[in-house]
Each structure stands twice: as structure tokens, then as C-alpha cells.
N, C-alpha and C. Protein backbone atom coordinates (compact mmCIF):
# COMPACT_ATOMS: atom_id res chain seq x y z
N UNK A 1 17.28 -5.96 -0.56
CA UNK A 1 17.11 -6.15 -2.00
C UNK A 1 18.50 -6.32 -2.60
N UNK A 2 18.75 -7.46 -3.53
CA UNK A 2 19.66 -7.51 -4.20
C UNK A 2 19.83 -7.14 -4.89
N UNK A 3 20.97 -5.59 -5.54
CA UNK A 3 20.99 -5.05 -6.91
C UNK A 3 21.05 -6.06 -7.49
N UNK A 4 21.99 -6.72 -8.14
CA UNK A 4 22.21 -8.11 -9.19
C UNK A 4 20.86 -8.58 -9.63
N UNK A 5 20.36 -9.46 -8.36
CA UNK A 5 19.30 -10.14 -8.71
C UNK A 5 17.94 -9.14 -9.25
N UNK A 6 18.02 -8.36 -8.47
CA UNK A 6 16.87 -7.27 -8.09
C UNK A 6 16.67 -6.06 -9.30
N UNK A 7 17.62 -6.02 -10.30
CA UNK A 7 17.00 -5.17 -11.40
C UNK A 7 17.34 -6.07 -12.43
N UNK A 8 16.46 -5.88 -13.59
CA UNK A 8 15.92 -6.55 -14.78
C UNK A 8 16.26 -5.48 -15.88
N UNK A 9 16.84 -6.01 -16.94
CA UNK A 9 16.37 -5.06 -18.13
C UNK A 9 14.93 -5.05 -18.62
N UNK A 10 14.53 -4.09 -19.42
CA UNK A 10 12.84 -4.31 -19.96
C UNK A 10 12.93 -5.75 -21.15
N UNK A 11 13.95 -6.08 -21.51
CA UNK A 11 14.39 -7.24 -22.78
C UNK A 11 14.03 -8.33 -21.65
N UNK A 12 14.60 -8.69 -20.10
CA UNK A 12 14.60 -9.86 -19.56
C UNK A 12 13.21 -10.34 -19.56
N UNK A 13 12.33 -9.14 -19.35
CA UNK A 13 10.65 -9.14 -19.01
C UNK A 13 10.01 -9.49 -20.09
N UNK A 14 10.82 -8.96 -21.39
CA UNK A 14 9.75 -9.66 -22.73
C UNK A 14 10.08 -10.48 -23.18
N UNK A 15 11.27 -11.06 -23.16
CA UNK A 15 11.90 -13.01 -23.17
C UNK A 15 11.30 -13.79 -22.21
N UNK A 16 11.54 -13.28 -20.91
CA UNK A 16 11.26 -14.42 -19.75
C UNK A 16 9.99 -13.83 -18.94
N UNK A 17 9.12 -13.08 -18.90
CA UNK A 17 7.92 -12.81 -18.64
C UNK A 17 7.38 -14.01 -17.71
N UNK A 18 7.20 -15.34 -17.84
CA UNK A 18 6.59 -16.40 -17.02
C UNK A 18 7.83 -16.56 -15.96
N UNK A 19 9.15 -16.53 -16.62
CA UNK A 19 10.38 -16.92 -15.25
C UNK A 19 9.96 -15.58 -14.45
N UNK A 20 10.03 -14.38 -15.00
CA UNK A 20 10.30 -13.12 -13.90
C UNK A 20 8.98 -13.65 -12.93
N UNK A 21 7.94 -13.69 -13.69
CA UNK A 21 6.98 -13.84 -12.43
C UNK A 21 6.61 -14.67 -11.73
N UNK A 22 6.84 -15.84 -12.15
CA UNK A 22 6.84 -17.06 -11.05
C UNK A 22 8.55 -16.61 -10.07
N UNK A 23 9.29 -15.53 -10.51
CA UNK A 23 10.71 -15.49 -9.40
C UNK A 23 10.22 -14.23 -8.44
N UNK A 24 8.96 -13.22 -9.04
CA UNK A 24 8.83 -12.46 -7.94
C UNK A 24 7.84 -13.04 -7.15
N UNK A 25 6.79 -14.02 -7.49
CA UNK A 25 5.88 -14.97 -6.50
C UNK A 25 6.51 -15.65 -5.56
N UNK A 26 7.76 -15.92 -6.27
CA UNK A 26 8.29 -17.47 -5.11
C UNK A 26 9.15 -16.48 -4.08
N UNK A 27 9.77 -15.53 -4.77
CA UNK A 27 10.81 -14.96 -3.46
C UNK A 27 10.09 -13.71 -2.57
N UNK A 28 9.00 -13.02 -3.10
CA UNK A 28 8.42 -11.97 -2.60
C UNK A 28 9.00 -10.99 -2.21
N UNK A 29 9.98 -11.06 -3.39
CA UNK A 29 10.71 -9.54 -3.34
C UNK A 29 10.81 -8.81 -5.02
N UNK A 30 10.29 -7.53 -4.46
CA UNK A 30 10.12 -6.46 -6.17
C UNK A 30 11.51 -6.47 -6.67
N UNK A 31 11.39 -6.41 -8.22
CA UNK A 31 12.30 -6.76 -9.41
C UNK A 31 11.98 -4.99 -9.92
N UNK A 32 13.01 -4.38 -9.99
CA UNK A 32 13.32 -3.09 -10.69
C UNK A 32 13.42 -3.76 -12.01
N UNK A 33 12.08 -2.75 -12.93
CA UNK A 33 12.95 -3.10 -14.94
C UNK A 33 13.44 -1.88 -15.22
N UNK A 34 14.60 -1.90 -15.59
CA UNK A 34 15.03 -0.69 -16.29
C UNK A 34 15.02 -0.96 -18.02
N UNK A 35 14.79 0.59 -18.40
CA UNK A 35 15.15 0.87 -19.91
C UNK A 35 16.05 1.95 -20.13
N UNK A 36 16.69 1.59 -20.98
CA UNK A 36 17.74 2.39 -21.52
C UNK A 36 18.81 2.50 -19.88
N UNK A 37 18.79 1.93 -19.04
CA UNK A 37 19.66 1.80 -18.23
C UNK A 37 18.92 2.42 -16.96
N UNK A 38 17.95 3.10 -17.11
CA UNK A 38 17.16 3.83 -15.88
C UNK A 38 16.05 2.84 -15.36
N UNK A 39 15.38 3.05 -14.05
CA UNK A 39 14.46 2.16 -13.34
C UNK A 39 13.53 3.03 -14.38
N UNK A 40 12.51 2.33 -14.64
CA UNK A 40 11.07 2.32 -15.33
C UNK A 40 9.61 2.01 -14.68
N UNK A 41 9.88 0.51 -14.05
CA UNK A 41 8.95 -0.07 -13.48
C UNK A 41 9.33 -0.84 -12.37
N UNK A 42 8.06 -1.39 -11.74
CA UNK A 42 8.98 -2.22 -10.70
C UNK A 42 7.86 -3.80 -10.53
N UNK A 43 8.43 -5.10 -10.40
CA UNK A 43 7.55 -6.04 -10.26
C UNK A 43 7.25 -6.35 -8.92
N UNK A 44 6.02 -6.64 -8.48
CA UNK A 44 5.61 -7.05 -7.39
C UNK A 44 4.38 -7.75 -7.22
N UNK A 45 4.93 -8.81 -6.10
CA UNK A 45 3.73 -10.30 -6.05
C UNK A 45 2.72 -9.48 -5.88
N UNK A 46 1.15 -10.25 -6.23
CA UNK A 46 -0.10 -9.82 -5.54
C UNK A 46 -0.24 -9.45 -4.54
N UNK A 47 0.26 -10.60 -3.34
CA UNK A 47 0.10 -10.14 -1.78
C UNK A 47 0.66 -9.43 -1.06
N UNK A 48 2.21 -8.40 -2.03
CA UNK A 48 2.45 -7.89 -1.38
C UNK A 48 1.93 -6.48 -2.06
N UNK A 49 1.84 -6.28 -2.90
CA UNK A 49 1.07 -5.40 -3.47
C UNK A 49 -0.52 -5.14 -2.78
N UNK A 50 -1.40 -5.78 -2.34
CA UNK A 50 -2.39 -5.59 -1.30
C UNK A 50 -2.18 -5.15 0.52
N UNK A 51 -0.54 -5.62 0.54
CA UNK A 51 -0.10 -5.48 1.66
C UNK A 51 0.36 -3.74 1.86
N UNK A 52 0.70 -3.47 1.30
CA UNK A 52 1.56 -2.37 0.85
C UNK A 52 0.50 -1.01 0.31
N UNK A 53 -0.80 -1.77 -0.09
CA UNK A 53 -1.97 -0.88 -0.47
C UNK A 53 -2.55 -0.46 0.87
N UNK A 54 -2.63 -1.72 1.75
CA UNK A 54 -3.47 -1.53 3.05
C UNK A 54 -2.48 -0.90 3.46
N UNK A 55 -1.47 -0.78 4.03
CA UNK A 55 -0.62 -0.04 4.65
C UNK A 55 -0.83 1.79 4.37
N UNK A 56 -0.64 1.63 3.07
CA UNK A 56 -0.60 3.40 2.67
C UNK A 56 -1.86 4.18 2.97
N UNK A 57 -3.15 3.07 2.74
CA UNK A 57 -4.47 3.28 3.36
C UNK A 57 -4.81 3.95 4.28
N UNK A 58 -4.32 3.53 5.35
CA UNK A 58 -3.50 3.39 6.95
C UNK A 58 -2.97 4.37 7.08
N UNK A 59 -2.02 5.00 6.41
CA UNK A 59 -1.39 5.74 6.46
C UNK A 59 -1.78 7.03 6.13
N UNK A 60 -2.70 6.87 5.55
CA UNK A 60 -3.65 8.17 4.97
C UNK A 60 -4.56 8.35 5.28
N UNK A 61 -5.17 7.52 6.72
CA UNK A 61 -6.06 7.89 7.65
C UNK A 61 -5.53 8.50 8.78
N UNK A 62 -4.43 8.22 9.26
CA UNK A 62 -3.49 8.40 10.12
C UNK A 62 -3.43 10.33 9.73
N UNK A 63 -2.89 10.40 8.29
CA UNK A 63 -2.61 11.96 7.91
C UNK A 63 -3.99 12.90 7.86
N UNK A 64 -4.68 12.09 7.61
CA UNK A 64 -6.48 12.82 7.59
C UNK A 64 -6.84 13.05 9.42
N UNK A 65 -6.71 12.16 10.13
CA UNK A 65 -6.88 12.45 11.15
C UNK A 65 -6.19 13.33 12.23
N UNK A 66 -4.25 13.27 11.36
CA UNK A 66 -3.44 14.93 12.16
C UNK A 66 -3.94 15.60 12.06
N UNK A 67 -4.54 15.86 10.75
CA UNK A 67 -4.99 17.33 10.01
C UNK A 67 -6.26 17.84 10.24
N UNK A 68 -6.97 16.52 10.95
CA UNK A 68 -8.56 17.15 11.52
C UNK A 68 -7.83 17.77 12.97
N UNK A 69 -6.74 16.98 13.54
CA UNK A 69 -6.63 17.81 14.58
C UNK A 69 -6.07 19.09 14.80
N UNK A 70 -5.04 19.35 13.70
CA UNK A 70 -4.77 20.53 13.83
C UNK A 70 -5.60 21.49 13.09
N UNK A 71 -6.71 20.90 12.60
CA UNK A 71 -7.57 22.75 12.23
C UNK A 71 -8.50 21.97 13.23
N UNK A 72 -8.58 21.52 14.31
CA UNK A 72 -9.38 21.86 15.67
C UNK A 72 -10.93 20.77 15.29
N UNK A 73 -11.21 20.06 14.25
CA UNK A 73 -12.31 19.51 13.93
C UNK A 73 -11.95 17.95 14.70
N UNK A 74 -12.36 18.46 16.23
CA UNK A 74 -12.63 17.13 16.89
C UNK A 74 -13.23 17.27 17.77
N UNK A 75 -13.80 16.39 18.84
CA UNK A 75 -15.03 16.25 19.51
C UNK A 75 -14.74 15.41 20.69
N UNK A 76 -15.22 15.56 21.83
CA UNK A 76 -14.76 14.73 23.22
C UNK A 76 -15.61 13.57 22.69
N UNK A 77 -14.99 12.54 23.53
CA UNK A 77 -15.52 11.15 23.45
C UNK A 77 -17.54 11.00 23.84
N UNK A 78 -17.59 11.81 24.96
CA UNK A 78 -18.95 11.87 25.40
C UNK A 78 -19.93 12.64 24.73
N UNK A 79 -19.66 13.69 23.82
CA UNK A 79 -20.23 13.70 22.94
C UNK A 79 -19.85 13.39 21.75
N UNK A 80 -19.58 12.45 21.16
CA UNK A 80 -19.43 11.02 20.17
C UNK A 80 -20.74 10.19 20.74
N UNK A 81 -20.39 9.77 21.79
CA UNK A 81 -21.36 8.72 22.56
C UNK A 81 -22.44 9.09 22.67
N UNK A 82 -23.05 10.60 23.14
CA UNK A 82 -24.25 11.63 22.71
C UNK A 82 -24.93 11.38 21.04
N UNK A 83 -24.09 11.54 20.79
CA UNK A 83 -24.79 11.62 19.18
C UNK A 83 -25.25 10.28 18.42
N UNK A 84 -24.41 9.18 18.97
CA UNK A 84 -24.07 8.13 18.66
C UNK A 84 -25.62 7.79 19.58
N UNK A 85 -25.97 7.44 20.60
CA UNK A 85 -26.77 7.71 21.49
C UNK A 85 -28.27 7.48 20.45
N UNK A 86 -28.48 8.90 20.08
CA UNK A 86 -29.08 10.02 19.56
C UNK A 86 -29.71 9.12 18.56
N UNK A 87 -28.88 9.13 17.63
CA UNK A 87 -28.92 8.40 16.17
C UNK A 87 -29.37 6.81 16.23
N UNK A 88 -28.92 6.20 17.03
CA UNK A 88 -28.97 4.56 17.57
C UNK A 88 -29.44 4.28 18.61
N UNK A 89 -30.75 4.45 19.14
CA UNK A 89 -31.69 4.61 20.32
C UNK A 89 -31.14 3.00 20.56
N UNK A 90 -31.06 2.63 22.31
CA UNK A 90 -31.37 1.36 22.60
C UNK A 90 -32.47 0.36 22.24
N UNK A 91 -32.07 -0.69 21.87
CA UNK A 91 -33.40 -1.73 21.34
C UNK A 91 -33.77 -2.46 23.00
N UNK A 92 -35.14 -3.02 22.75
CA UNK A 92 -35.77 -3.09 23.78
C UNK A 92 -37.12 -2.62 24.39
């Protein structure tokens, strides 16, 4: 990320609003706005914003699933396949 390019005042965003966002579409990199000299907000394309959603998603199945293992809430594969079994009789 380029500081220079890469932070905005909140004034650039309410003058140039159509430039900022056709410049974070075309380059696909987030634009820091600051006010009063501090970061505030931050701009980012659609796709990477969905990218970045699925990721943390991911990431928070990943932390749900340490945490089933360390308080012990898990199950051998064969009984998965038992229950699974159980519930979803063969067709035929």
C-alpha cells in the first residue's frame, strides 16, 4: 500500500467521490479517509470486500472448530458415517 496514494482526506471523498471510486475499482487496492488527520474509514472494491468476507468466514470456522476440539465435542469418523447412515438410509 502506498501511504501517498493510499490515504485520502474525508474533503477528497466529498469533491471527488466518482474519481476515488472508479481509482479503488481500477487498482484494487483500499484508500484510508482520514479526518481531522486520523484514519476514519477505509475504501474498498466490491470483490475484494466479498473476498476478504469469505476469508474471515473461513476463518471463523476454522476458530469454532479449535474450540469444539478443545472442550472435547468431537466424534470418530465411523460414527459420523453411523449416524449419517442412520438418518440417510440407502435408496434402492
Amino acid at each position: 500500500m502506498s501511504v501517498v496514494r493510499d490515504i485520502r482526506p474525508v474533503t477528497y471523498m466529498k469533491t471527488r467521490a466518482a474519481e476515488l471510486i472508479e481509482d479503488v475499482a481500477t487498482r484494487r487496492s483500499p484508500v484510508v479517509i482520514t479526518q481531522n488527520g486520523k484514519p476514519r474509514a477505509v475504501v474498498i472494491d466490491v470483490d475484494t470486500y466479498e473476498s476478504w468476507s469469505k476469508a474471515l468466514l473461513l476463518l471463523k470456522l476454522v476458530a469454532q472448530g479449535e474450540a469444539d476440539i478443545a472442550a472435547g465435542r468431537v466424534s470418530s469418523q465411523a460414527d459420523v458415517f453411523r449416524r449419517l447412515r442412520k438418518r440417510f438410509p440407502p435408496r434402492g
